[in-house]
N, C-alpha and C. Protein backbone atom coordinates (compact mmCIF):
# COMPACT_ATOMS: atom_id res chain seq x y z
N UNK A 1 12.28 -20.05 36.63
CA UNK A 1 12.42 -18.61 36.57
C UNK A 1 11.24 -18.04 35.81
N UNK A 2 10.91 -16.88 36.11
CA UNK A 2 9.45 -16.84 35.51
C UNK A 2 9.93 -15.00 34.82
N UNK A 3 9.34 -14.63 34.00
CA UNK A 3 9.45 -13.20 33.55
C UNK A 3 8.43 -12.65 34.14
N UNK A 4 8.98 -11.37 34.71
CA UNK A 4 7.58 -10.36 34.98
C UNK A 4 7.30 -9.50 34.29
N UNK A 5 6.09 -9.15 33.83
CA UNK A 5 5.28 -8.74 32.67
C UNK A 5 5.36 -6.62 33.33
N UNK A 6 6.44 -6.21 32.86
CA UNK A 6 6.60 -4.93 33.34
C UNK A 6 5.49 -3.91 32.50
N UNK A 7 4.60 -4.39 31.35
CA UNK A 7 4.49 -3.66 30.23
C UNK A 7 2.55 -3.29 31.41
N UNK A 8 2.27 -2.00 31.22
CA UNK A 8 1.08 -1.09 31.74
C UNK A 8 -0.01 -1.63 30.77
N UNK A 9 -0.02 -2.67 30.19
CA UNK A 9 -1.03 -3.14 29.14
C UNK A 9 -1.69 -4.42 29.77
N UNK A 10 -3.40 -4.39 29.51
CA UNK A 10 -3.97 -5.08 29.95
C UNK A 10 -4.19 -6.37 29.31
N UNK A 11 -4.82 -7.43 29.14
CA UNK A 11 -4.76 -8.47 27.96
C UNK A 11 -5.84 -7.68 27.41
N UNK A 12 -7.04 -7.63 27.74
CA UNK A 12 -7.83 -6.67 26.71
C UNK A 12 -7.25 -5.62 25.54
N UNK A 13 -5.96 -5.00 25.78
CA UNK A 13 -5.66 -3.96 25.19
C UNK A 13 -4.06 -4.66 24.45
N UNK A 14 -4.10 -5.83 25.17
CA UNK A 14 -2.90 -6.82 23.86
C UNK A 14 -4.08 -6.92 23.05
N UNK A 15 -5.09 -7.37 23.00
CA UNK A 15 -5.29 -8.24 22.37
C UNK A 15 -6.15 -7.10 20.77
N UNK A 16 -6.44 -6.09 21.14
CA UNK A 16 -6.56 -4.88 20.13
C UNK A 16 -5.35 -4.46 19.94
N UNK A 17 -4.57 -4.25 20.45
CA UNK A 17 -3.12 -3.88 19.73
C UNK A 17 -3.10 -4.74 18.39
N UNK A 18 -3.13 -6.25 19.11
CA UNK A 18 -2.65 -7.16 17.53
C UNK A 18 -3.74 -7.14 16.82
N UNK A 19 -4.76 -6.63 16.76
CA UNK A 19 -5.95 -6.95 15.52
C UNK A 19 -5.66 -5.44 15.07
N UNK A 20 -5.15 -4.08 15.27
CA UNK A 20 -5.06 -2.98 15.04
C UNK A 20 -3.54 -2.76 14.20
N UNK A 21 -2.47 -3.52 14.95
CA UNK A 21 -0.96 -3.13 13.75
C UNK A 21 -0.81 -3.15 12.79
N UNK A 22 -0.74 -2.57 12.13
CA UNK A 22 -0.52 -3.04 10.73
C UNK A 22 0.59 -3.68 10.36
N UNK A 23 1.65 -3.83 11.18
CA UNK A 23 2.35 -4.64 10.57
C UNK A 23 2.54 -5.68 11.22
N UNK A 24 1.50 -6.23 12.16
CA UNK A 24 0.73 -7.65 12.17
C UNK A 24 0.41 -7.97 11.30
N UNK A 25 -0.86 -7.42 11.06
CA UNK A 25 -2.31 -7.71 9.84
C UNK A 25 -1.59 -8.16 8.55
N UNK A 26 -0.43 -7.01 8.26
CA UNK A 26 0.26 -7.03 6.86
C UNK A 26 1.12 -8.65 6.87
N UNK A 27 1.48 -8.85 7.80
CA UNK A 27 2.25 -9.63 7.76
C UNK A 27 1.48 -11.30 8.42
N UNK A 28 0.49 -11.37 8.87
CA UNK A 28 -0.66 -12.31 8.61
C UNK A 28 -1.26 -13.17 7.74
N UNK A 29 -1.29 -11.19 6.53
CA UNK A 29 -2.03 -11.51 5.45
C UNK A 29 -1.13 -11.87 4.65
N UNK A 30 0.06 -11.57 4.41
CA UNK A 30 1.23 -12.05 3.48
C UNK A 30 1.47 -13.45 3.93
N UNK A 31 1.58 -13.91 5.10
CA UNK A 31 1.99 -15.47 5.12
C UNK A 31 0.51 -16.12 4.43
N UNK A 32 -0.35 -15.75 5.09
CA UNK A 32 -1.71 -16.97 4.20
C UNK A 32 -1.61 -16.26 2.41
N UNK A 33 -1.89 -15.11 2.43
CA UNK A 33 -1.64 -14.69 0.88
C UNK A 33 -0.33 -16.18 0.27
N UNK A 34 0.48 -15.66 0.66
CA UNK A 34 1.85 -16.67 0.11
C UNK A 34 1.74 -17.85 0.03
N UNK A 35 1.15 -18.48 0.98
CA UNK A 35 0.68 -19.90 1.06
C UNK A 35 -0.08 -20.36 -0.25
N UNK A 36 -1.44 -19.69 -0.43
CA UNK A 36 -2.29 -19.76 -1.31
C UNK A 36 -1.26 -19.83 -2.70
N UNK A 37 -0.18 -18.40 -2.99
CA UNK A 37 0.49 -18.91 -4.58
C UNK A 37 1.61 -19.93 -4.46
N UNK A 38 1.86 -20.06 -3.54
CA UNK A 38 2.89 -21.16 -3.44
C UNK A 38 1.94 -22.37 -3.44
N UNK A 39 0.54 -22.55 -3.02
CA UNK A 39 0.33 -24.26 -3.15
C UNK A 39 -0.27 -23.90 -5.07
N UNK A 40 -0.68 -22.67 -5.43
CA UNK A 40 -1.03 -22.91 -6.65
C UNK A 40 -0.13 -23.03 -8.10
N UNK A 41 1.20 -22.67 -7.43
CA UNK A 41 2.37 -22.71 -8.34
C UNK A 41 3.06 -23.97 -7.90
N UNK A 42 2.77 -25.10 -7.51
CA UNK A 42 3.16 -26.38 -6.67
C UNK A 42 3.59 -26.74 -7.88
N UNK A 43 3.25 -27.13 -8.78
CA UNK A 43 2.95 -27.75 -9.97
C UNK A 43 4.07 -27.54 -10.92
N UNK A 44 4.75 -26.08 -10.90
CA UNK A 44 6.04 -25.81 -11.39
C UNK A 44 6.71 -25.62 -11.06
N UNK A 45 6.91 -25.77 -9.45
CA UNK A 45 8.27 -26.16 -9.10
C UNK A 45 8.67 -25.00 -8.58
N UNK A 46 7.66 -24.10 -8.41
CA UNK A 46 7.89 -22.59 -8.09
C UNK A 46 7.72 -22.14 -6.79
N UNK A 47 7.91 -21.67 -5.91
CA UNK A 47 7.25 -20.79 -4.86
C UNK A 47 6.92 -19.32 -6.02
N UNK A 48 6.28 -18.14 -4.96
CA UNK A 48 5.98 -17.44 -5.58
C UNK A 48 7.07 -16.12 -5.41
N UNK A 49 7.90 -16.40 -4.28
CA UNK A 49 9.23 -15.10 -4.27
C UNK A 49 9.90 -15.63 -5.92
N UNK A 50 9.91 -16.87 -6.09
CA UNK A 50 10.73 -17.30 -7.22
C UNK A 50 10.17 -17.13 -8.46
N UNK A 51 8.85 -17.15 -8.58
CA UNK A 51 8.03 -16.80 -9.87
C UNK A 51 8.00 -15.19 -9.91
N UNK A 52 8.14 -14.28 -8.49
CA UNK A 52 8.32 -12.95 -9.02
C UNK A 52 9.89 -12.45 -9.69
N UNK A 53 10.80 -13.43 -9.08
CA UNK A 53 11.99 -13.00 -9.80
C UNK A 53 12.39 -13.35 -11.63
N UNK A 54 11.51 -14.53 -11.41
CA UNK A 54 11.55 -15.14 -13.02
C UNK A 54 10.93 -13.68 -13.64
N UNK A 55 9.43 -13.25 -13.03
CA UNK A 55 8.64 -12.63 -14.43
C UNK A 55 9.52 -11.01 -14.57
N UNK A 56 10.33 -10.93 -13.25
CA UNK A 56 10.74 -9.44 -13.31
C UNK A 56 12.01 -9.79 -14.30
N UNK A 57 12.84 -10.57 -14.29
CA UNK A 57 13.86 -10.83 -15.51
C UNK A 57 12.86 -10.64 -16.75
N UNK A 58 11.72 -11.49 -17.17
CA UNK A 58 11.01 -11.63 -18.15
C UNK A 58 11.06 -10.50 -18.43
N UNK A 59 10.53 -9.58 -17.64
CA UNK A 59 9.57 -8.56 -17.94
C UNK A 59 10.56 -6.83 -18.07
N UNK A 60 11.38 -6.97 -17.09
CA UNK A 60 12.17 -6.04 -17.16
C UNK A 60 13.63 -5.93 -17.71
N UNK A 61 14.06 -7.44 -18.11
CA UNK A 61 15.20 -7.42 -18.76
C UNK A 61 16.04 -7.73 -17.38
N UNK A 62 17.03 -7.99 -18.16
CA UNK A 62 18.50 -8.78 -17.12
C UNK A 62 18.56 -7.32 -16.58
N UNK A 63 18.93 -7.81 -14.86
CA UNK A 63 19.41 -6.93 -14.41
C UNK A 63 20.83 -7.01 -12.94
N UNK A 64 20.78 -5.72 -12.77
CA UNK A 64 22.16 -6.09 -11.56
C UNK A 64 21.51 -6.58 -10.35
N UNK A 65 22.22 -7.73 -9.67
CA UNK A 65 21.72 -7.67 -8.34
C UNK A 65 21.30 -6.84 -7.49
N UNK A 66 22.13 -6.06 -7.13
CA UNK A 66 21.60 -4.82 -6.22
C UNK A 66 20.18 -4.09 -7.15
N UNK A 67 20.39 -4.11 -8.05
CA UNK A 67 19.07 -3.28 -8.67
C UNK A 67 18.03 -4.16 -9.15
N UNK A 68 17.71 -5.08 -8.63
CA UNK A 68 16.66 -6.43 -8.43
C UNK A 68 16.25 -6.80 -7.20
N UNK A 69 17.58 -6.07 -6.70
CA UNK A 69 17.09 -6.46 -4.62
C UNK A 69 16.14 -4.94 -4.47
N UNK A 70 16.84 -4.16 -5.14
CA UNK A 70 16.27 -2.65 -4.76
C UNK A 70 14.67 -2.89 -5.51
N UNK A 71 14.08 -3.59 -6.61
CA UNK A 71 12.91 -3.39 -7.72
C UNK A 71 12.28 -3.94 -6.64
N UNK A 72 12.74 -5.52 -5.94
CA UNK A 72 11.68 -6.59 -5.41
C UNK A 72 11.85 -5.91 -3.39
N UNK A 73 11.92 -4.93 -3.05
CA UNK A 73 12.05 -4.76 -1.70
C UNK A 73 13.12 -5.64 -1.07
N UNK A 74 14.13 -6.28 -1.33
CA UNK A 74 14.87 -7.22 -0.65
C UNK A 74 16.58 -6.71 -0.94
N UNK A 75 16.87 -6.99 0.44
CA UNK A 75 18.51 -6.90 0.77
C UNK A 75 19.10 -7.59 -0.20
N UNK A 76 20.17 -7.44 -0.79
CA UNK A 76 21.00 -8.36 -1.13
C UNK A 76 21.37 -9.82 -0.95
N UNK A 77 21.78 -10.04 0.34
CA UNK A 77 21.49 -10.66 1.22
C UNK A 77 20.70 -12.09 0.70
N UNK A 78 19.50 -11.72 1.26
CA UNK A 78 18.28 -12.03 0.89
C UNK A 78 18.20 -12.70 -0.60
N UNK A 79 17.64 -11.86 -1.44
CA UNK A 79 18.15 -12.14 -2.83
C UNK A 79 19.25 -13.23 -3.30
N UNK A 80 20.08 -12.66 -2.74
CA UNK A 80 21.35 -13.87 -3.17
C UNK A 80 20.52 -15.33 -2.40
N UNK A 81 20.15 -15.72 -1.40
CA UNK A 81 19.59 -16.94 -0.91
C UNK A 81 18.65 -17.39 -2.45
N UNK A 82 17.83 -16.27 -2.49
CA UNK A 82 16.66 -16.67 -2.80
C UNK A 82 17.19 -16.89 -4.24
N UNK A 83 17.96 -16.60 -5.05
CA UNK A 83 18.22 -16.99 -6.42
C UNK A 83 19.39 -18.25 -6.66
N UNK A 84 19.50 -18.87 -5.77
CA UNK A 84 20.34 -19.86 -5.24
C UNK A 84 20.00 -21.10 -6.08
N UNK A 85 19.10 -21.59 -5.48
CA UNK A 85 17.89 -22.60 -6.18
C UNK A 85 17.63 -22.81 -7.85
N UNK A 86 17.38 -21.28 -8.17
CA UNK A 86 16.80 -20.98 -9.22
C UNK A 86 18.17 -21.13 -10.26
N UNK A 87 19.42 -20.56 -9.92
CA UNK A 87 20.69 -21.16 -10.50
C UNK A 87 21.33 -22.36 -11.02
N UNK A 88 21.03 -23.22 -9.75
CA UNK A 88 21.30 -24.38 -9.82
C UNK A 88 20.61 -25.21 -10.67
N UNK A 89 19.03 -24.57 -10.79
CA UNK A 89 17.86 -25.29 -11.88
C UNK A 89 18.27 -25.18 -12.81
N UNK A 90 18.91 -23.90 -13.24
CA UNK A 90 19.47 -23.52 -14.73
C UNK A 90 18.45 -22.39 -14.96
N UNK A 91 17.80 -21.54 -14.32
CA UNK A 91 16.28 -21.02 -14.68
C UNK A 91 17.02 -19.60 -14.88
N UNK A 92 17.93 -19.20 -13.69
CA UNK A 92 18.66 -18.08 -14.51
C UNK A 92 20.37 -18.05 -13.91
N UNK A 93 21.10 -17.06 -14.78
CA UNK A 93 22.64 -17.36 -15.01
C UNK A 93 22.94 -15.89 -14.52
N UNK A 94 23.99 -15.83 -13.80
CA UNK A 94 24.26 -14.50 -13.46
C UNK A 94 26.02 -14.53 -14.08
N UNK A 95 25.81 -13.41 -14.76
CA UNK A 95 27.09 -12.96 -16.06
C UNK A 95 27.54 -11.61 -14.71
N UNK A 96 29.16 -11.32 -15.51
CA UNK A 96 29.80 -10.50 -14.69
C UNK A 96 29.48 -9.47 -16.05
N UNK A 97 29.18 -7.65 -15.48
CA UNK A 97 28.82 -6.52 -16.09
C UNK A 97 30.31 -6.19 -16.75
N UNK A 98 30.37 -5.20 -17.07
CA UNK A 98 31.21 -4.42 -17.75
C UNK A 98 32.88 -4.41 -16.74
N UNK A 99 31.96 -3.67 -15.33
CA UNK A 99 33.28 -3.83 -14.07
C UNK A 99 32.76 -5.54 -13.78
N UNK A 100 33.69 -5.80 -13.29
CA UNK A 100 34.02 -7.03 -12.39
C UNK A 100 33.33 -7.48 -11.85
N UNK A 101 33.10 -6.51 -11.12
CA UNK A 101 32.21 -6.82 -9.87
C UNK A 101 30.74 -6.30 -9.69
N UNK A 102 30.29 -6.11 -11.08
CA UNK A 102 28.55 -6.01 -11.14
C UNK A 102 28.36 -7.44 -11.84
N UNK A 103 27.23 -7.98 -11.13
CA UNK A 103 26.81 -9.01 -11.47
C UNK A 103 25.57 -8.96 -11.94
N UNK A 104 25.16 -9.50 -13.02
CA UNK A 104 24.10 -8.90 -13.74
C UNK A 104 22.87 -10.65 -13.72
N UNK A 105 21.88 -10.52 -13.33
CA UNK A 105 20.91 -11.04 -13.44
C UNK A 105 20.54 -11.77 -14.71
N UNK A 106 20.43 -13.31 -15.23
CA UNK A 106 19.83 -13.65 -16.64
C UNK A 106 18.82 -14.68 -16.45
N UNK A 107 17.15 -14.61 -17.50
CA UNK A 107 16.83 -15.67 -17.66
C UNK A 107 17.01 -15.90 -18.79
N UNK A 108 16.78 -17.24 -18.20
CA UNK A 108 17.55 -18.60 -19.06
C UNK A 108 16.12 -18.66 -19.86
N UNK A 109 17.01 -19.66 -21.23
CA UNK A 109 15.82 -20.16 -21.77
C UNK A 109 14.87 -21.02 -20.75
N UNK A 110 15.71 -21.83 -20.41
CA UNK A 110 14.70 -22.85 -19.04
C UNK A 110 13.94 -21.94 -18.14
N UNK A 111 14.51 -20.57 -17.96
CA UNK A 111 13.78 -20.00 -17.09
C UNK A 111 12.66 -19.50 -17.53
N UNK A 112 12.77 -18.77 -18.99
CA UNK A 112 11.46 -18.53 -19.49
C UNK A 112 10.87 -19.34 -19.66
N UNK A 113 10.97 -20.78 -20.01
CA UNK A 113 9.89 -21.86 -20.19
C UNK A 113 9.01 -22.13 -19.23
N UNK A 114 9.43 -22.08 -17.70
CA UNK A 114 9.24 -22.66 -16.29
C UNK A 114 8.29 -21.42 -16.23
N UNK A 115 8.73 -19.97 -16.81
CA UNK A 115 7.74 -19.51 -16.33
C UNK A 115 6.67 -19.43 -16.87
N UNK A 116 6.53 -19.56 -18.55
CA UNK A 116 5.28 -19.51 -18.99
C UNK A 116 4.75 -20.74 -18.72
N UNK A 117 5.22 -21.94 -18.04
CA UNK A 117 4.46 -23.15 -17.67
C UNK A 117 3.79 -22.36 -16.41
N UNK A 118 4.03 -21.53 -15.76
CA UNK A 118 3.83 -21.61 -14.13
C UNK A 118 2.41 -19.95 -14.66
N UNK A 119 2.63 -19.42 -15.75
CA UNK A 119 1.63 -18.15 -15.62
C UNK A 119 -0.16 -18.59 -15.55
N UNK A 120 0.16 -19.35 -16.26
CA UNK A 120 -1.64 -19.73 -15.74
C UNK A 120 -1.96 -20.17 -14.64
N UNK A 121 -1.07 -20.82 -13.85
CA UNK A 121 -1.59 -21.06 -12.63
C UNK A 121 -1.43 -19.65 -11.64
N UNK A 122 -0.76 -18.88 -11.91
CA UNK A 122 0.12 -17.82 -11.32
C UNK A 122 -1.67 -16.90 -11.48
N UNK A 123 -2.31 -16.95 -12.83
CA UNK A 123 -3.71 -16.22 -13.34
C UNK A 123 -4.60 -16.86 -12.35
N UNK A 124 -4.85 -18.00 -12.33
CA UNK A 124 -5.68 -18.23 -11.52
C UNK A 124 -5.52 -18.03 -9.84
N UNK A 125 -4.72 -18.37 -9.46
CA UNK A 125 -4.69 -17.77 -8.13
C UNK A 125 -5.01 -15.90 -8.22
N UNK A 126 -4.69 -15.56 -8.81
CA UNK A 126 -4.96 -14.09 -8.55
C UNK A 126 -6.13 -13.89 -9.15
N UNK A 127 -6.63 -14.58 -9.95
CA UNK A 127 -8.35 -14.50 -10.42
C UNK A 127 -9.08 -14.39 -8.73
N UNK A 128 -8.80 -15.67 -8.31
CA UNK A 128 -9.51 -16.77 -7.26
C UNK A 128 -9.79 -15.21 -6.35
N UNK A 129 -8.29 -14.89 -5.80
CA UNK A 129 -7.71 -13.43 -4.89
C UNK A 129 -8.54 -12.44 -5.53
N UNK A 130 -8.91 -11.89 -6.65
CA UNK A 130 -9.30 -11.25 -7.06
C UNK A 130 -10.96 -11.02 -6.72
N UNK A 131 -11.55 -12.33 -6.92
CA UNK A 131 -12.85 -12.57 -6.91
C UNK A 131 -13.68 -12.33 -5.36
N UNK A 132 -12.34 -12.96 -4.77
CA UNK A 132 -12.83 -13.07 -2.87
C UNK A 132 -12.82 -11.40 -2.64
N UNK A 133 -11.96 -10.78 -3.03
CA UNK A 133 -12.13 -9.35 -3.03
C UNK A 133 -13.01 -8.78 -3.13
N UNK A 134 -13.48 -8.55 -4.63
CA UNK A 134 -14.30 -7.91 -5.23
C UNK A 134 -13.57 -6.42 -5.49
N UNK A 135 -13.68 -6.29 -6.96
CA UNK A 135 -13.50 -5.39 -7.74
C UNK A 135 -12.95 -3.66 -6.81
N UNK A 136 -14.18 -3.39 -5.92
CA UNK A 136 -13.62 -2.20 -5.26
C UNK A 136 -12.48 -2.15 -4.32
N UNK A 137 -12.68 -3.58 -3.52
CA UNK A 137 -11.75 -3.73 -2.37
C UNK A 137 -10.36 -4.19 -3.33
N UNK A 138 -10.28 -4.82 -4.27
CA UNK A 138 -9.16 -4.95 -4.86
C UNK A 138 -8.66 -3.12 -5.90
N UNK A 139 -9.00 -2.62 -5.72
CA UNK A 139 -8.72 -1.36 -5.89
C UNK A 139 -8.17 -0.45 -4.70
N UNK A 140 -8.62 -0.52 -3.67
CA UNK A 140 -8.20 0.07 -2.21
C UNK A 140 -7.32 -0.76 -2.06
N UNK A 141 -7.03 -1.95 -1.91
CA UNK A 141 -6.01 -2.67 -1.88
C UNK A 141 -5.10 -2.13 -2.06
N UNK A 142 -5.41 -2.86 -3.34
CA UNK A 142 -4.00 -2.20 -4.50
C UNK A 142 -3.43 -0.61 -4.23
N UNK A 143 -4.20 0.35 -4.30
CA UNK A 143 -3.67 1.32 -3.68
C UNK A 143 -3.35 2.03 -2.58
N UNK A 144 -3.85 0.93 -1.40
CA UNK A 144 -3.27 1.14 -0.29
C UNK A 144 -1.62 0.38 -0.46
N UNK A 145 -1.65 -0.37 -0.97
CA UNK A 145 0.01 -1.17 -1.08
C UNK A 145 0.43 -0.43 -1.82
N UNK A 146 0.52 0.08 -2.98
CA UNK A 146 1.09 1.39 -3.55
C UNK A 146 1.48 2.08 -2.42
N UNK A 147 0.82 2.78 -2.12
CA UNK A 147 0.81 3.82 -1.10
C UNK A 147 2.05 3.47 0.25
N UNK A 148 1.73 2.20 0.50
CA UNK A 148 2.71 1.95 1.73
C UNK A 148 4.20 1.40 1.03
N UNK A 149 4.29 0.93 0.47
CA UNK A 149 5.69 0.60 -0.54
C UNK A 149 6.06 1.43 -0.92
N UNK A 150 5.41 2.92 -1.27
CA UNK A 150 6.06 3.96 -1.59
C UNK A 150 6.22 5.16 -0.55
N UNK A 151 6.12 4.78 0.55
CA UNK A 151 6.21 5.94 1.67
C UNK A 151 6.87 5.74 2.34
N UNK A 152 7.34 6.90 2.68
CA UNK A 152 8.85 7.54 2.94
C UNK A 152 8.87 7.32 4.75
N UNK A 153 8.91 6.02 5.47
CA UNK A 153 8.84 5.95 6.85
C UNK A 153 9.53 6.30 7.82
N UNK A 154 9.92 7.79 8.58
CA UNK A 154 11.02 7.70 9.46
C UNK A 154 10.79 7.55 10.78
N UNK A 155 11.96 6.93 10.83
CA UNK A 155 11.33 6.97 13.20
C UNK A 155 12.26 7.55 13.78
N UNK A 156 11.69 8.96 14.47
CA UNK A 156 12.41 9.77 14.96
C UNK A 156 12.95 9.39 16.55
């Protein structure tokens, strides 16, 4: 059985579509980006979704699930997978809030340890990222991702 290709697009004009989407490109550059801190955080046992949840406990204090899924862009869902691991390590403990049923985010002592083992390598990869850049383009960067993380996208 074969599919027929109903779409008015030529391969010439696939093939600029995908070098033009941005949420190709974005999402291209995030799998090799990711690759790169995950082989440089190898060493502690970290990927790097898991070293951002450690430093945001560090850094921002225990918090509720939903309002850790909401800080890091991620569903609930999601989140709950991804702090799974990190539980079981002992790296962080999730306590019940005031109601019942808020569950509040903790690092652990183990978790702060794991992470200040894992920040220098965590520095150098973003040195390395930093350098391949160069100073201006890591400024447009940076505030082009500002910019798109904070804009308001609707599809009418």
């Amino acid at each position: 059985m074969s599919i027929k290709n109903n779409f008015n697009i030529n391969p010439d004009e696939q093939a600029y579509i995908a070098k033009i989407c941005f949420c190709t490109m974005i999402r291209i550059a995030s799998r090799k980006i990711t690759k790169a801190y995950d082989d440089a955080l190898r060493d502690s046992g970290l990927r790097i979704s898991q070293f951002a949840l450690l430093a945001t406990l560090k850094f921002d204090g225990n918090s509720t699930l939903t309002d850790m899924a909401d800080l890091l862009g991620l569903d609930r869902t999601t989140l709950t997978r991804n702090i799974r691991p990190l539980i079981r390590r002992g790296l962080i403990a999730v306590r019940s809030g005031n109601d019942k049923r808020r569950r509040i985010l903790v690092l652990t002592e183990d978790g702060s340890e794991v992470l200040e083992m894992a920040l220098p390598q965590w520095r150098e990869i973003q040195n390395q990222i930093s350098k391949i850049l160069g100073q201006e383009n890591k400024e447009a960067l940076t505030n082009s991702l500002n910019l798109s993380v904070n804009a308001k996208i609707n599809i009418q």
